[in-house]
N, C-alpha and C. Protein backbone atom coordinates (compact mmCIF):
# COMPACT_ATOMS: atom_id res chain seq x y z
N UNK A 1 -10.34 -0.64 -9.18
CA UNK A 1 -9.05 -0.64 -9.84
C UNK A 1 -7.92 -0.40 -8.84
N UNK A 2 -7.90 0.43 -7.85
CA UNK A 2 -7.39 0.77 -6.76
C UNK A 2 -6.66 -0.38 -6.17
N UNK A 3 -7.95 -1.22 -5.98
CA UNK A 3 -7.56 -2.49 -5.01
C UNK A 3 -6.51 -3.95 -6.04
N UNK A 4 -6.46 -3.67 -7.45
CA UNK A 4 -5.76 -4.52 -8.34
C UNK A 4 -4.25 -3.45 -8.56
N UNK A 5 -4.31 -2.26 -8.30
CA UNK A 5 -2.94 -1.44 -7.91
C UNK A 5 -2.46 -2.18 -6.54
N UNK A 6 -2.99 -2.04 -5.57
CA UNK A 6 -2.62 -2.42 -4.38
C UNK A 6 -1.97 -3.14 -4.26
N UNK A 7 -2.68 -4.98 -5.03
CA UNK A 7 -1.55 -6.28 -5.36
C UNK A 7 -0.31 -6.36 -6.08
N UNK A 8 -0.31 -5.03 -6.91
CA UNK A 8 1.17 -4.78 -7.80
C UNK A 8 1.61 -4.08 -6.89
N UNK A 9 1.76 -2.87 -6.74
CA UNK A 9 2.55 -1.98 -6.05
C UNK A 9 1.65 -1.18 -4.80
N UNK A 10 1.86 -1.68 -3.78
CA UNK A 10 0.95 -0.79 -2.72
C UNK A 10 1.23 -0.01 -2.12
N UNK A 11 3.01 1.03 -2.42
CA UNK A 11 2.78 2.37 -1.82
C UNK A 11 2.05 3.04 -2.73
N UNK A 12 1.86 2.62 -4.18
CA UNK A 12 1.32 3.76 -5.55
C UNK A 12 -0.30 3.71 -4.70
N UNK A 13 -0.51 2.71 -4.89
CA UNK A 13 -2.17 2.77 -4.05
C UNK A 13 -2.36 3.38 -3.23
N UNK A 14 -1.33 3.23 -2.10
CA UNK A 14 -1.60 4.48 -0.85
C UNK A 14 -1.71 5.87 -1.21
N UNK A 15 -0.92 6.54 -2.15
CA UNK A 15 -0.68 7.60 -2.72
C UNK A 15 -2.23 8.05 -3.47
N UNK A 16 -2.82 6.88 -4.18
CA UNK A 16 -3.56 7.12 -4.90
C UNK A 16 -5.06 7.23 -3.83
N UNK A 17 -5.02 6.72 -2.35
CA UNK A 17 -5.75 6.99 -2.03
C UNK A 17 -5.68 7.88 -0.62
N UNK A 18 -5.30 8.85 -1.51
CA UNK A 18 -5.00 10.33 -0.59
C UNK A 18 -3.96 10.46 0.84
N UNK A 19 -3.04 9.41 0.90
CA UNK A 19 -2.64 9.16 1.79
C UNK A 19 -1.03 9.60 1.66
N UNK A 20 -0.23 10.70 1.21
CA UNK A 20 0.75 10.78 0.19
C UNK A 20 2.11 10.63 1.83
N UNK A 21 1.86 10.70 2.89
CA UNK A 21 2.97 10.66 3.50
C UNK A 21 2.90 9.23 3.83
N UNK A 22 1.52 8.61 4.05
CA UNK A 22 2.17 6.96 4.84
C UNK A 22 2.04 6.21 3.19
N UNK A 23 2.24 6.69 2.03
CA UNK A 23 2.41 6.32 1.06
C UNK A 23 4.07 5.93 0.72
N UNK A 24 4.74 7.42 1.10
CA UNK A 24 6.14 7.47 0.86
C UNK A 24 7.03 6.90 1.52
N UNK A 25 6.47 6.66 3.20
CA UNK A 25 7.03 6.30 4.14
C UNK A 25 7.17 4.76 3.83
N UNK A 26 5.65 4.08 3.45
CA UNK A 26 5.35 2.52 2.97
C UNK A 26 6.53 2.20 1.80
N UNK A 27 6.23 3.10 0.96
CA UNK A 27 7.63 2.97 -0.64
C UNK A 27 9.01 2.70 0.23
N UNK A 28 9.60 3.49 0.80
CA UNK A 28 10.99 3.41 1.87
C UNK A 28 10.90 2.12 2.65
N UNK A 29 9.89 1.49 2.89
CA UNK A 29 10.15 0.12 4.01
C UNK A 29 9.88 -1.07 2.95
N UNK A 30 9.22 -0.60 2.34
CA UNK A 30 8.76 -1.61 1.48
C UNK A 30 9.64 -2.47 0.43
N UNK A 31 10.42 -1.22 -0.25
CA UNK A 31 11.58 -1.83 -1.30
C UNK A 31 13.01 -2.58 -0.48
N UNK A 32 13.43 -2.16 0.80
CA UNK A 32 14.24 -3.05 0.92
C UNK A 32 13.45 -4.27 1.40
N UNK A 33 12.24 -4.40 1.91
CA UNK A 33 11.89 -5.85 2.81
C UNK A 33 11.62 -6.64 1.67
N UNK A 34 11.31 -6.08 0.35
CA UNK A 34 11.15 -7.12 -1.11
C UNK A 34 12.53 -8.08 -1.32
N UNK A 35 13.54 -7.17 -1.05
CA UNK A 35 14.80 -7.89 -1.10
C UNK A 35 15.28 -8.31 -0.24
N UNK A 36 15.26 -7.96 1.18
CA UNK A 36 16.04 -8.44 2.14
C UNK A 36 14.66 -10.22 2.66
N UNK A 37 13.21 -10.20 2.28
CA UNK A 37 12.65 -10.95 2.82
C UNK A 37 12.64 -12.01 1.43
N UNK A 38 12.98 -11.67 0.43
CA UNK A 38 12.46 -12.34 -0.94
C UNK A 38 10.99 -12.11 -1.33
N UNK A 39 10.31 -11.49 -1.28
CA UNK A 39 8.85 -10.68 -1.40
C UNK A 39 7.94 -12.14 -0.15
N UNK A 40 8.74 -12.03 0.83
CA UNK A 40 7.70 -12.67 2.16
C UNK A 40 6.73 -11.77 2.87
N UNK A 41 7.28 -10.28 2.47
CA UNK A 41 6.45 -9.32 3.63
C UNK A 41 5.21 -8.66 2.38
N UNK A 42 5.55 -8.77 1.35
CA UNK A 42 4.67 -8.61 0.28
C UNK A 42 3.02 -8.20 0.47
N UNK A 43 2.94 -9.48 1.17
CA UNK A 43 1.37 -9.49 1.54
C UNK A 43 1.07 -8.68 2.63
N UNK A 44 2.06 -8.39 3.40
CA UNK A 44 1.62 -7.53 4.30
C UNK A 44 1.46 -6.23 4.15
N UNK A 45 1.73 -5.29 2.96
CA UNK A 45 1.88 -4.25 2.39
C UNK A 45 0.65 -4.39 1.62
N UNK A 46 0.00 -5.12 0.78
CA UNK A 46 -1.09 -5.54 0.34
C UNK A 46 -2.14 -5.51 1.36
N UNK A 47 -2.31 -6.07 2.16
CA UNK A 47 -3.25 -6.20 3.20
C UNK A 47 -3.45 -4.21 4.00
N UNK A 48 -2.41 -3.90 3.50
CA UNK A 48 -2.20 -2.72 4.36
C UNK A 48 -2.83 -1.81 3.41
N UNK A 49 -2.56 -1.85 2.35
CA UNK A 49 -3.02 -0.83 1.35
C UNK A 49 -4.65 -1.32 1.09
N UNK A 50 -5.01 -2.67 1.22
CA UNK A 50 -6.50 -2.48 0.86
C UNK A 50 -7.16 -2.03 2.22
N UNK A 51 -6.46 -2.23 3.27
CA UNK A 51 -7.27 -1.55 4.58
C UNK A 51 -7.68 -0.11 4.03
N UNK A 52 -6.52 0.55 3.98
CA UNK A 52 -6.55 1.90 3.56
C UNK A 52 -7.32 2.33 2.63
N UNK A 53 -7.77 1.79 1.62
CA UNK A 53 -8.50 1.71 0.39
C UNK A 53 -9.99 1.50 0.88
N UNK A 54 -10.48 0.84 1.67
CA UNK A 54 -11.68 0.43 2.39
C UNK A 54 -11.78 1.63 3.56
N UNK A 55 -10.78 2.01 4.06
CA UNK A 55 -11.16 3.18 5.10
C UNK A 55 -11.53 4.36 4.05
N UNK A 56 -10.73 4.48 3.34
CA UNK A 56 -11.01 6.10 2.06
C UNK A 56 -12.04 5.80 1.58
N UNK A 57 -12.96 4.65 0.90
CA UNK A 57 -14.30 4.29 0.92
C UNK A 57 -15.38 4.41 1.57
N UNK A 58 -14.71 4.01 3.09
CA UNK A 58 -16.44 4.06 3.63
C UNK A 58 -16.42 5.78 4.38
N UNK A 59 -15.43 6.77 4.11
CA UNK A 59 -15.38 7.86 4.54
C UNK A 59 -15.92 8.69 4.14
N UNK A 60 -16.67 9.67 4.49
CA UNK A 60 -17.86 10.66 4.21
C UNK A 60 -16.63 11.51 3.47
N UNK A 61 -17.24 12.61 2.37
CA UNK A 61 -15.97 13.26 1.95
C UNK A 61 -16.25 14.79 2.86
């Protein structure tokens, strides 16, 4: 479910996968490049959050 958050909103995903500062930091870069790129950088925030999502996975707790 994580990874279908990610494609909507991927600082909430970062957040959600324990990551709460490069979560907030991602939210702050993220909302102006939606507008200033027309959602071009989109995917790259996506790609970023399922990395992160796959690292918090294969991590021993």
């Amino acid at each position: 479910m994580n990874y279908l958050l990610a494609l909507l909103l991927p600082p909430l995903s970062i957040l959600l996968a324990r990551r709460p500062i490069l979560g907030i930091v991602v939210f702050f870069i993220w909302v102006p490049a939606l507008f200033f790129s027309g959602g071009l950088t989109h995917p790259m925030f996506i790609l970023l959050a399922w990395f992160i999502i796959f690292e918090r996975r294969n991590k021993p707790l």
